[in-house]
N, C-alpha and C. Protein backbone atom coordinates (compact mmCIF):
# COMPACT_ATOMS: atom_id res chain seq x y z
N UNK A 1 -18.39 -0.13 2.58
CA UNK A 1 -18.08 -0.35 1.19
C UNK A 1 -17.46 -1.74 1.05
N UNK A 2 -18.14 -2.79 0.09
CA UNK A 2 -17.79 -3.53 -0.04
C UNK A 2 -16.76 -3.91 -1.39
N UNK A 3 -15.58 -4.43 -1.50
CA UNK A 3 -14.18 -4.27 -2.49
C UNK A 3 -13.80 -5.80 -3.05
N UNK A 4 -14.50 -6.72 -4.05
CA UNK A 4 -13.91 -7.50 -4.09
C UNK A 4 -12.51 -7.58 -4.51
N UNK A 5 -11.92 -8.60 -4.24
CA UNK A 5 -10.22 -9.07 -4.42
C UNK A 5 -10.14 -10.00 -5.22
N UNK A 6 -9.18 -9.69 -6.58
CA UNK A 6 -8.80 -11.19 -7.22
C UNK A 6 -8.03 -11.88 -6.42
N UNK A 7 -7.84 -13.36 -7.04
CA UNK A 7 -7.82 -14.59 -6.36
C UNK A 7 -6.35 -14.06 -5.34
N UNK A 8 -5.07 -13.55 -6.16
CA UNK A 8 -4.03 -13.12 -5.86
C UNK A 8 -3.99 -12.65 -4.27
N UNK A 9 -4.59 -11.92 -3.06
CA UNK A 9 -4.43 -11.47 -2.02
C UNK A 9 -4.31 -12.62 -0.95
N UNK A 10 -3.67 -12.54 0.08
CA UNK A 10 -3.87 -13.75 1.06
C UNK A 10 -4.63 -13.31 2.32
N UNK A 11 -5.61 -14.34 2.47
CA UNK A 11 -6.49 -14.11 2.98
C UNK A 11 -6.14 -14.15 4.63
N UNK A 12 -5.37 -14.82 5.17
CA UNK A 12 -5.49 -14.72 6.29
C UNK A 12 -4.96 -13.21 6.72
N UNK A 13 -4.03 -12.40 5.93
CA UNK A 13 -3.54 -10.97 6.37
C UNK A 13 -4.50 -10.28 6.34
N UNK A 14 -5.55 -10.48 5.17
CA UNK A 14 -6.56 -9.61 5.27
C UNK A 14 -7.50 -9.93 6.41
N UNK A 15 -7.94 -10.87 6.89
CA UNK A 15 -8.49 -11.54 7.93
C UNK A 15 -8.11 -10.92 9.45
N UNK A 16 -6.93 -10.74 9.28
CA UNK A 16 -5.69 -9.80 10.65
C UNK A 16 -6.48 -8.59 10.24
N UNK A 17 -6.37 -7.73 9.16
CA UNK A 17 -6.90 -6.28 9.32
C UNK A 17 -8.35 -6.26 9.36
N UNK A 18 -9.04 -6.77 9.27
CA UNK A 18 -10.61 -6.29 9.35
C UNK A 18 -10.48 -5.34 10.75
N UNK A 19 -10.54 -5.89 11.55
CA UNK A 19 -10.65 -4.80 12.27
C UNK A 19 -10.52 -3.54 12.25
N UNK A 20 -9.47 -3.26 11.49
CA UNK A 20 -8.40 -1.51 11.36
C UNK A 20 -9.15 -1.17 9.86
N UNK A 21 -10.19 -1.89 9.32
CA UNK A 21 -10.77 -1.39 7.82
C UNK A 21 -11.95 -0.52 8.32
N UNK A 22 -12.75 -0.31 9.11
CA UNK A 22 -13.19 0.91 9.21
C UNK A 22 -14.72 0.41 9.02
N UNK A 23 -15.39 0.86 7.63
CA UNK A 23 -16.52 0.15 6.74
C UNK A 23 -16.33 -0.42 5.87
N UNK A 24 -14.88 -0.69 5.11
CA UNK A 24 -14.26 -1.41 4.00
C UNK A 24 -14.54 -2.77 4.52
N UNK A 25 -15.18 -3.22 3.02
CA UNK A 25 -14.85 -5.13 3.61
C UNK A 25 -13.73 -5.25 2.11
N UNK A 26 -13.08 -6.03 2.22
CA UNK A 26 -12.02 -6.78 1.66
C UNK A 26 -12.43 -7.94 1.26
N UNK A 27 -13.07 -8.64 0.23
CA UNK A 27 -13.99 -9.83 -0.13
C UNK A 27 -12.91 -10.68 -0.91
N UNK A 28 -12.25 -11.45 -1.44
CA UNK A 28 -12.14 -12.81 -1.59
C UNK A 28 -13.16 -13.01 -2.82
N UNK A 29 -12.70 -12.68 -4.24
CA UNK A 29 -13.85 -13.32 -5.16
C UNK A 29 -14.32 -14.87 -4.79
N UNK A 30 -13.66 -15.73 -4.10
CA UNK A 30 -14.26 -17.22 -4.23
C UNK A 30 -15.19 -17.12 -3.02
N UNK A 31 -15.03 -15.77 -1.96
CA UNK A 31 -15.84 -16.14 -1.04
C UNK A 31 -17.56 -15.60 -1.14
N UNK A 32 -17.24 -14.50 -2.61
CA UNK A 32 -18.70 -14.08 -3.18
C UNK A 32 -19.17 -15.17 -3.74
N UNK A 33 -18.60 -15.40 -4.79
CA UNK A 33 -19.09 -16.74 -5.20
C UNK A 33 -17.90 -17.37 -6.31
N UNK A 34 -17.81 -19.00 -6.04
CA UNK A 34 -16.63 -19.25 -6.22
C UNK A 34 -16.79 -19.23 -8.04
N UNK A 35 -17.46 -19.17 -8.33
CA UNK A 35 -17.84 -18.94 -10.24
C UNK A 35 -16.91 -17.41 -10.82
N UNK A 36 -16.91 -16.84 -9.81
CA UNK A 36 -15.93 -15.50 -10.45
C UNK A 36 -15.44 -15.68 -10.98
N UNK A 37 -14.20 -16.64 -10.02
CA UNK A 37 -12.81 -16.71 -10.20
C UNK A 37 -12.52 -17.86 -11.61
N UNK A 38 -13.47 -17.80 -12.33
CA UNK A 38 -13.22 -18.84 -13.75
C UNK A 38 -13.28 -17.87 -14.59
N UNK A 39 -14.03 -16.38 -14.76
CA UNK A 39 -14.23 -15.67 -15.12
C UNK A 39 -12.78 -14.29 -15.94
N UNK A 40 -12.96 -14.20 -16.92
CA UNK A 40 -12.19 -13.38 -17.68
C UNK A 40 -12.71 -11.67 -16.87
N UNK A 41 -11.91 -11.26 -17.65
CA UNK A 41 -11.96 -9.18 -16.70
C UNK A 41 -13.47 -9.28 -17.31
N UNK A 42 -13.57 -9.16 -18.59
CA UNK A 42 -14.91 -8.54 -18.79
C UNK A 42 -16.25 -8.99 -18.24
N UNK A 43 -16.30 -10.38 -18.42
CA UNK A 43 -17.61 -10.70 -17.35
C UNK A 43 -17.02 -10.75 -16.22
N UNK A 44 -16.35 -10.78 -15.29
CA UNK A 44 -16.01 -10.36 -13.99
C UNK A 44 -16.91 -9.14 -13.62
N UNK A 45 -16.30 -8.31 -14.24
CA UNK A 45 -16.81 -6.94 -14.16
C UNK A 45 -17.88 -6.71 -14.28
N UNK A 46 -18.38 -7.32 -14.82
CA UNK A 46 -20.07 -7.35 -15.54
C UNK A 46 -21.02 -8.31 -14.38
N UNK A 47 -20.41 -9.33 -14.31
CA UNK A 47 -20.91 -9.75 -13.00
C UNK A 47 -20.96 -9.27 -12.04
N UNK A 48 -19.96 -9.01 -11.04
CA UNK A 48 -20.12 -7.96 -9.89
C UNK A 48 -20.71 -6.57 -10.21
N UNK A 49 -21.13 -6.03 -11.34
CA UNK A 49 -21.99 -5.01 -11.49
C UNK A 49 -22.98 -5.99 -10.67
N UNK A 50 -23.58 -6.63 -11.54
CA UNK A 50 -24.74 -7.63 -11.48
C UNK A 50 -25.44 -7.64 -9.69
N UNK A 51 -23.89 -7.93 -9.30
CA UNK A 51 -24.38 -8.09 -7.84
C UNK A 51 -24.18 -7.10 -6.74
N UNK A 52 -24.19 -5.85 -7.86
CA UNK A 52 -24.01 -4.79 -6.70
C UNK A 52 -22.60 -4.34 -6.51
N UNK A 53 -22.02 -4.41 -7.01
CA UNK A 53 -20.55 -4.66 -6.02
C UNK A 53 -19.81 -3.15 -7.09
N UNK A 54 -19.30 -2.16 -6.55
CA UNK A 54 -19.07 -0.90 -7.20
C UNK A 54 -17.61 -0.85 -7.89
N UNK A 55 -16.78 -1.79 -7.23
CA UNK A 55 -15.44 -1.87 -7.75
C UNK A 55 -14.69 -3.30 -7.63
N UNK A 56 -13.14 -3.07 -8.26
CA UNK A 56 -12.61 -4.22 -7.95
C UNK A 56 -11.13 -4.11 -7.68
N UNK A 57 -10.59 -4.75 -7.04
CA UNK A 57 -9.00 -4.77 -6.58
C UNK A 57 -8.51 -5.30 -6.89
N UNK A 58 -7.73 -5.21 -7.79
CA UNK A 58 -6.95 -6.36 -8.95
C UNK A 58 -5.68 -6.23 -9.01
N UNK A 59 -4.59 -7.15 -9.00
CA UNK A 59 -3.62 -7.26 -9.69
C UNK A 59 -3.15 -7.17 -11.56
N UNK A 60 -4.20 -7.55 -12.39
CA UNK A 60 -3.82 -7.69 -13.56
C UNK A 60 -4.03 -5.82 -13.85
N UNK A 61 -3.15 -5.32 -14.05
CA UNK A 61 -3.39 -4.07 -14.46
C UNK A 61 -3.47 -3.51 -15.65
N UNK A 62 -3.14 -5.10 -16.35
CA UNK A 62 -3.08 -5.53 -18.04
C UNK A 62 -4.07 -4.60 -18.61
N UNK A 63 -5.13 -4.96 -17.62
CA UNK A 63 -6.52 -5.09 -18.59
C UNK A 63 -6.82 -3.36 -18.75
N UNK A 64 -6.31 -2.51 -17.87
CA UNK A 64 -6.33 -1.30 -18.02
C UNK A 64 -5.71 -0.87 -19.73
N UNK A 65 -5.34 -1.85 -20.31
CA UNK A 65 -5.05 -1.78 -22.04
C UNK A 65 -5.66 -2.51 -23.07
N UNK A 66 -6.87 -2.96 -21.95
CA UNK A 66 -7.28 -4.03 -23.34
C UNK A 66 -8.19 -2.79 -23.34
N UNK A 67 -8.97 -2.64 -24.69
CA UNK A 67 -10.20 -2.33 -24.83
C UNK A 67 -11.41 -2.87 -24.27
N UNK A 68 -11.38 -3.94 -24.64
CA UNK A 68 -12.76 -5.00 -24.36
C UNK A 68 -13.11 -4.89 -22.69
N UNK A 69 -12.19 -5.09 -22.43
CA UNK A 69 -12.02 -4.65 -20.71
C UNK A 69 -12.55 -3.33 -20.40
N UNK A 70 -11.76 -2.47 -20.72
CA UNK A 70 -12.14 -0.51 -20.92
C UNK A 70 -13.63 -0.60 -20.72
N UNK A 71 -14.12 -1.26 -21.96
CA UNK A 71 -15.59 -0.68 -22.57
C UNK A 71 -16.34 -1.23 -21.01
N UNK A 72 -16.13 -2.59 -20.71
CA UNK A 72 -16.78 -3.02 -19.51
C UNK A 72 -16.51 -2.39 -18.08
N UNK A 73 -15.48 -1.44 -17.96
CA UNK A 73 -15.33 -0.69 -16.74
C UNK A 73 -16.56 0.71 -17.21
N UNK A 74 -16.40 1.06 -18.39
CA UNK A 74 -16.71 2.50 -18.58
C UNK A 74 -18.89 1.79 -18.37
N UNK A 75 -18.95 0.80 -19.01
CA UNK A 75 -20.19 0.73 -19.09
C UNK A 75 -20.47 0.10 -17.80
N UNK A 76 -20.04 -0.04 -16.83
CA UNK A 76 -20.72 -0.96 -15.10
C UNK A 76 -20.35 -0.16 -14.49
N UNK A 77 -19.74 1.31 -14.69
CA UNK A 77 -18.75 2.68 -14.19
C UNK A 77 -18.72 1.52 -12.52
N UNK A 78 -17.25 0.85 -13.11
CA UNK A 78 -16.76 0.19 -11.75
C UNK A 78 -16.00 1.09 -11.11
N UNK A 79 -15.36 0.90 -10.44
CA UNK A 79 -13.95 1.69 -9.83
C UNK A 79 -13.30 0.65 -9.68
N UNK A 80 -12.04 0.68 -10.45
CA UNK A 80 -10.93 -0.20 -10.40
C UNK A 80 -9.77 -0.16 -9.49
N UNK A 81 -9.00 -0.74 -9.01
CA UNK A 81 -7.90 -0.36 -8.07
C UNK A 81 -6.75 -1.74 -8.67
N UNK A 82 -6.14 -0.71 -9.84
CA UNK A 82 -5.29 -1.90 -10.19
C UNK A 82 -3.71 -1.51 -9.47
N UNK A 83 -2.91 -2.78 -8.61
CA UNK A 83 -1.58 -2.59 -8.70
C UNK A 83 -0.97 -3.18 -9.78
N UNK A 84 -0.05 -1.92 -10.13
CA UNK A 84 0.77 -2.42 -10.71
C UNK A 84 2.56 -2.57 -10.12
N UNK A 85 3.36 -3.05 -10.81
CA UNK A 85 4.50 -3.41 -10.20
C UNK A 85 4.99 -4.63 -8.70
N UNK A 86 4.33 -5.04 -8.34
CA UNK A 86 4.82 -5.86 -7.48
C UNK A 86 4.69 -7.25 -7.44
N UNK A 87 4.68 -7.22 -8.90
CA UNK A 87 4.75 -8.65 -9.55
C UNK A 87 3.92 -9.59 -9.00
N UNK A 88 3.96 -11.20 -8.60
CA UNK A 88 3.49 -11.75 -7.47
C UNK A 88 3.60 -11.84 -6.77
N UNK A 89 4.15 -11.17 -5.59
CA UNK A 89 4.35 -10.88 -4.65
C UNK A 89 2.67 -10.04 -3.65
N UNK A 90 2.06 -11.01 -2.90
CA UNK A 90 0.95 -11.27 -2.66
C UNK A 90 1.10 -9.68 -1.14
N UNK A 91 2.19 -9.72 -0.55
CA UNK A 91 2.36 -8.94 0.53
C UNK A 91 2.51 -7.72 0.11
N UNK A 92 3.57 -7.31 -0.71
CA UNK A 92 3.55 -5.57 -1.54
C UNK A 92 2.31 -5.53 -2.27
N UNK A 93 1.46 -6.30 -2.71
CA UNK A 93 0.39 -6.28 -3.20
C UNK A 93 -0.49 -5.25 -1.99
N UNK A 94 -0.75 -6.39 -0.89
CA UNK A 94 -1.52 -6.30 0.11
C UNK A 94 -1.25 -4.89 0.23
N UNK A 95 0.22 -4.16 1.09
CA UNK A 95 1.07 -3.29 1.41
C UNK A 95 0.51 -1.67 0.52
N UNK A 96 0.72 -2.08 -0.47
CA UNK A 96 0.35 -0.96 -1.67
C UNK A 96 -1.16 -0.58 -1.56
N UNK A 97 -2.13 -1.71 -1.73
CA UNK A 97 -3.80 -1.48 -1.37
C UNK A 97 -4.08 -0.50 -0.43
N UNK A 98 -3.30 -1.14 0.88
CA UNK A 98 -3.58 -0.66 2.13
C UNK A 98 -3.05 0.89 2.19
N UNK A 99 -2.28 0.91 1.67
CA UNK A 99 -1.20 2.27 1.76
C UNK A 99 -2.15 3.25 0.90
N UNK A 100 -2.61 3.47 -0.65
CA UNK A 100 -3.85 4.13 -0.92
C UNK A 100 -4.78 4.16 -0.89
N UNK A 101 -5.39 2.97 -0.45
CA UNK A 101 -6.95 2.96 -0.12
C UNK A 101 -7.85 3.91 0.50
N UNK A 102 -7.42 4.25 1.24
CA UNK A 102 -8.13 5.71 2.12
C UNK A 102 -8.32 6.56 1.46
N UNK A 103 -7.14 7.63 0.71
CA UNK A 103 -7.95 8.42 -0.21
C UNK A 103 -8.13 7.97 -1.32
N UNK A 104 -8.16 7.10 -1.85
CA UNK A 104 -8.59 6.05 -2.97
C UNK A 104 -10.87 6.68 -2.86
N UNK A 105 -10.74 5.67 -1.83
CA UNK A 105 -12.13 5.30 -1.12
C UNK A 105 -12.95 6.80 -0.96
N UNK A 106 -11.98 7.92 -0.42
CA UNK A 106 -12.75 9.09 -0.35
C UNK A 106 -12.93 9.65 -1.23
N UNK A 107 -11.70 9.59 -2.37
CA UNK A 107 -12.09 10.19 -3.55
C UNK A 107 -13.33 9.44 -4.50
N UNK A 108 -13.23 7.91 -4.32
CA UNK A 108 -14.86 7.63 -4.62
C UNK A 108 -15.98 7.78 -4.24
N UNK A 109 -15.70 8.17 -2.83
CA UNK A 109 -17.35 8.48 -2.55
C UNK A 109 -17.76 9.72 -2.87
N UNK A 110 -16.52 10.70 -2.90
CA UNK A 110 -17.18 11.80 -3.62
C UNK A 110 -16.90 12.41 -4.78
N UNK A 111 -16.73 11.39 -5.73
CA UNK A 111 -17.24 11.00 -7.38
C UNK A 111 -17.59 10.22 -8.22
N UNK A 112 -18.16 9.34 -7.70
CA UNK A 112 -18.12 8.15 -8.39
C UNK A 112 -17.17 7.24 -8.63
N UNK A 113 -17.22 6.32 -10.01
CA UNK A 113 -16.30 5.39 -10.39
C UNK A 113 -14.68 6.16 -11.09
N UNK A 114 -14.11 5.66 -11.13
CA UNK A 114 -12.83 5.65 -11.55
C UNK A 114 -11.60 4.10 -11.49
N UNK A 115 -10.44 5.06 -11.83
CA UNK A 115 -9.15 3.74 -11.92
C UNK A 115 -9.00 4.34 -11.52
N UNK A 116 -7.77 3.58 -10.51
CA UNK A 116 -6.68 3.71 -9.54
C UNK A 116 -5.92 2.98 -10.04
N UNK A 117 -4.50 3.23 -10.68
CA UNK A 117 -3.48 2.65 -10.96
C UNK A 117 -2.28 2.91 -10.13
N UNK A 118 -2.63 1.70 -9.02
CA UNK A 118 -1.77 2.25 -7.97
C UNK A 118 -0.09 1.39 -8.38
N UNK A 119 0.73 2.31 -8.01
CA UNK A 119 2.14 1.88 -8.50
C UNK A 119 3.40 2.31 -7.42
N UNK A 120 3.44 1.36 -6.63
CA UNK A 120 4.31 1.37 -5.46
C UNK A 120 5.68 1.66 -5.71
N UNK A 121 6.39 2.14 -5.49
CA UNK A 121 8.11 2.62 -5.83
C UNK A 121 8.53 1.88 -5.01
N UNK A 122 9.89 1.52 -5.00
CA UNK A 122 10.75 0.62 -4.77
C UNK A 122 11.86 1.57 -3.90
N UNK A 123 11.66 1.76 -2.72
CA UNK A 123 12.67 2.47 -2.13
C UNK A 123 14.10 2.31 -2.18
N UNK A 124 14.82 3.45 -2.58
CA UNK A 124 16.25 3.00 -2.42
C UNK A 124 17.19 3.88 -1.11
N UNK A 125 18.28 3.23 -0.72
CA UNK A 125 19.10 3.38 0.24
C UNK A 125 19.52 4.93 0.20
N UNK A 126 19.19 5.69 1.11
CA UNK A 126 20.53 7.51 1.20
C UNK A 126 21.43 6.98 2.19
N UNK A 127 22.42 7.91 1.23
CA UNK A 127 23.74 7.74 2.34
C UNK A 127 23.20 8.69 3.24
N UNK A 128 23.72 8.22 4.72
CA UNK A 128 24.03 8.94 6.01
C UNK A 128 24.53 9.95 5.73
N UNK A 129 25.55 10.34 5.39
CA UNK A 129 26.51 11.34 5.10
C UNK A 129 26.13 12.70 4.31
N UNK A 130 25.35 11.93 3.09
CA UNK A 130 24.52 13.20 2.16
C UNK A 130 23.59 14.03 3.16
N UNK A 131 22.70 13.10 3.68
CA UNK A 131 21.57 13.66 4.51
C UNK A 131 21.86 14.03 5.84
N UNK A 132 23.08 14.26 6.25
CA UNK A 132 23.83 15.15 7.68
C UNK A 132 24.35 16.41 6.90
N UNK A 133 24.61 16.06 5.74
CA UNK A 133 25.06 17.75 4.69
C UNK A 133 24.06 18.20 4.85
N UNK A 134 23.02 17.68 4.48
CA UNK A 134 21.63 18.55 3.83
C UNK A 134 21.14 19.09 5.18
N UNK A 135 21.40 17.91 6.12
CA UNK A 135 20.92 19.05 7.73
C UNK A 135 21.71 19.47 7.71
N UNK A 136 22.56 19.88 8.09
CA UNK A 136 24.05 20.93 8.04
C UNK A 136 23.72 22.54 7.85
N UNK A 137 23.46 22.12 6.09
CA UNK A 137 22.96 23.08 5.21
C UNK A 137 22.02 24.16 6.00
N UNK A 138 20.79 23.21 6.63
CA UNK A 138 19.54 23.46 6.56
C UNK A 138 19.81 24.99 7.66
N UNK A 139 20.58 24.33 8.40
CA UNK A 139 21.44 25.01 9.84
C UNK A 139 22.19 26.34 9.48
N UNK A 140 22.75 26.06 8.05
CA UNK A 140 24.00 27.41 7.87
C UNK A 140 25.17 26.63 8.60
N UNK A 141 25.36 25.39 8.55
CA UNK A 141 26.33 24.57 9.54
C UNK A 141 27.42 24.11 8.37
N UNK A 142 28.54 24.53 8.73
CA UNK A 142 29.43 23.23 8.08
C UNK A 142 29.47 22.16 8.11
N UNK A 143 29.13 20.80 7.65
CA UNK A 143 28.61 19.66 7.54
C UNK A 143 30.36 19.11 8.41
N UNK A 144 31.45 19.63 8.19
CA UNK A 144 32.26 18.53 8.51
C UNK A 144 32.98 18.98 10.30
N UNK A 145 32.51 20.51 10.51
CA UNK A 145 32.59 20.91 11.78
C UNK A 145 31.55 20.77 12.63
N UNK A 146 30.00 20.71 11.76
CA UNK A 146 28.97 20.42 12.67
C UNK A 146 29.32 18.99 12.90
N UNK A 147 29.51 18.06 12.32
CA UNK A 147 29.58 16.38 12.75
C UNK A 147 31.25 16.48 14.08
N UNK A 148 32.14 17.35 13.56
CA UNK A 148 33.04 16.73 14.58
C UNK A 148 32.38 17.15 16.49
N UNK A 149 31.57 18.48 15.92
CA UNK A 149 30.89 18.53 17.52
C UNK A 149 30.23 17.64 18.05
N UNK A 150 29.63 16.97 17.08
CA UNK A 150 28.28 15.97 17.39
C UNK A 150 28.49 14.34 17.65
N UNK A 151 30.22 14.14 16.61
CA UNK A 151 30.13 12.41 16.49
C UNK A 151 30.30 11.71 17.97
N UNK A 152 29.43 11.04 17.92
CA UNK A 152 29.81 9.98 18.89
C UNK A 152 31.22 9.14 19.01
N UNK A 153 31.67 9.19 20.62
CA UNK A 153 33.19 8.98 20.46
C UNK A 153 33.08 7.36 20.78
N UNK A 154 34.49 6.93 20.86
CA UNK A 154 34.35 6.01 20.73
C UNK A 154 34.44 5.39 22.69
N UNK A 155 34.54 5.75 23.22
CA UNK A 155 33.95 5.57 24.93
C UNK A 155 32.49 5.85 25.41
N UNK A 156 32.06 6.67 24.14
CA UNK A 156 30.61 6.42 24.07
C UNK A 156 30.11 5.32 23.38
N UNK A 157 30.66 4.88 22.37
CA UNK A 157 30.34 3.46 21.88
C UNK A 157 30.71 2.58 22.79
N UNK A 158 31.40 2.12 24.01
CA UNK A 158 31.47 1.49 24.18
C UNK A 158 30.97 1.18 26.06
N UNK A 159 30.41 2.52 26.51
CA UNK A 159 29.38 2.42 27.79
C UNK A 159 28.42 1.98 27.76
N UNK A 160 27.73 0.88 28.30
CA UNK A 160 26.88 0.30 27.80
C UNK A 160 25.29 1.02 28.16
N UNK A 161 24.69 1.18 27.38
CA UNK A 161 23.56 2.15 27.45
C UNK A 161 22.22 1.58 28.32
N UNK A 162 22.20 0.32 28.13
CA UNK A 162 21.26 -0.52 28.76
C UNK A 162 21.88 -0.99 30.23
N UNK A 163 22.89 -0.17 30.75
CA UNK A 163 23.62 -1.03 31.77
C UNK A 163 22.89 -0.36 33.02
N UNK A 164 22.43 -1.39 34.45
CA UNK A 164 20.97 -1.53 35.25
C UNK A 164 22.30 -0.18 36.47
N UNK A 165 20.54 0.63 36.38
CA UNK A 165 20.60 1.91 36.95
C UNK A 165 20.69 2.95 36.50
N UNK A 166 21.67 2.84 34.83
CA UNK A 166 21.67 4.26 34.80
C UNK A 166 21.12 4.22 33.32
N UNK A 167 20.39 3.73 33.24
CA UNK A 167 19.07 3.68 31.86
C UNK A 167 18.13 5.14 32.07
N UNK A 168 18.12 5.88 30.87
CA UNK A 168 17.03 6.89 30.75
C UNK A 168 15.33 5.81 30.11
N UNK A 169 15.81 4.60 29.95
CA UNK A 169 14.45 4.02 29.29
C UNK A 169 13.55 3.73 30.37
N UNK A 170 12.03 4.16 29.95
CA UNK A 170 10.81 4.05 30.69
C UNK A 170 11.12 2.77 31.70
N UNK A 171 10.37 2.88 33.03
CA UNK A 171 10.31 1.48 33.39
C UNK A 171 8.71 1.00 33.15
N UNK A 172 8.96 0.04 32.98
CA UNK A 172 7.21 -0.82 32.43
C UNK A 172 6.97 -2.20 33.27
């Protein structure tokens, strides 16, 4: 399956994964032909119908609100794969693609065209502490008697773990 890319992706990362893409190619609109990339969503779209090409991987996820756009996905039944959220930022771009693409890809081959409005979340920090309750819990454990059995003391912090001979790590 071939996927063109607006201009936005960097090419040499994608260049690193070919290998690990499977039958996916990852195309570079300037490397189909460099006339794309002058091109607005709707003849974009209309063009790569033109040349075969079943979908597209886009950053502007805008266009998922224009109409004029709409009518040209619904009539070239492209499959779209718009991110949204990761601003310009060319790597969470990349990151996000890569991360749904698989069942993205399977769910197109066995239905046709569609959107993908893929929308990456922004991970945030758990405390340590919450998530030793919640194992605790999980246990029937008192969170503050299960940790005093368990904490690491402080002569264990300070034996050195890597020190030669008495390492449990593989030798290589």
């Amino acid at each position: 399956m071939r996927l063109p890319l607006d201009e936005n992706f960097p090419e040499p990362i994608l260049e690193a994964l070919e290998r690990w893409m499977g039958d996916i190619q990852l195309l570079p609109l300037r490397t189909i032909d460099p006339r794309l990339t002058g091109l607005d969503d709707r003849r974009l779209l209309i063009g790569l119908s033109q040349l075969g090409f079943e979908g597209l991987v886009t950053l502007n996820y805008k266009m998922l609100r224009n109409p004029s756009e709409l009518a040209a996905v619904l009539k070239t039944r492209m499959t779209i794969f718009a991110i949204d959220g990761v601003g310009h930022d060319p790597i969470r771009a990349t990151g996000a693609l890569l991360l749904d693409l698989p069942p993205a890809v399977a769910a197109m081959r066995a239905g046709g065209s569609g959107v993908f409005w893929l929308r990456p979340r922004s991970p945030k920090p758990h405390d340590p502490w919450e998530l030793f309750k919640t194992a605790a819990e999980r246990r029937n454990d008192d969170a503050a008697s299960l940790y005093e059995s368990l904490k690491v003391s402080d002569d264990e912090m300070e034996t050195a773990v890597l020190a030669s001979g008495g390492s449990n790590a593989a030798e290589g």
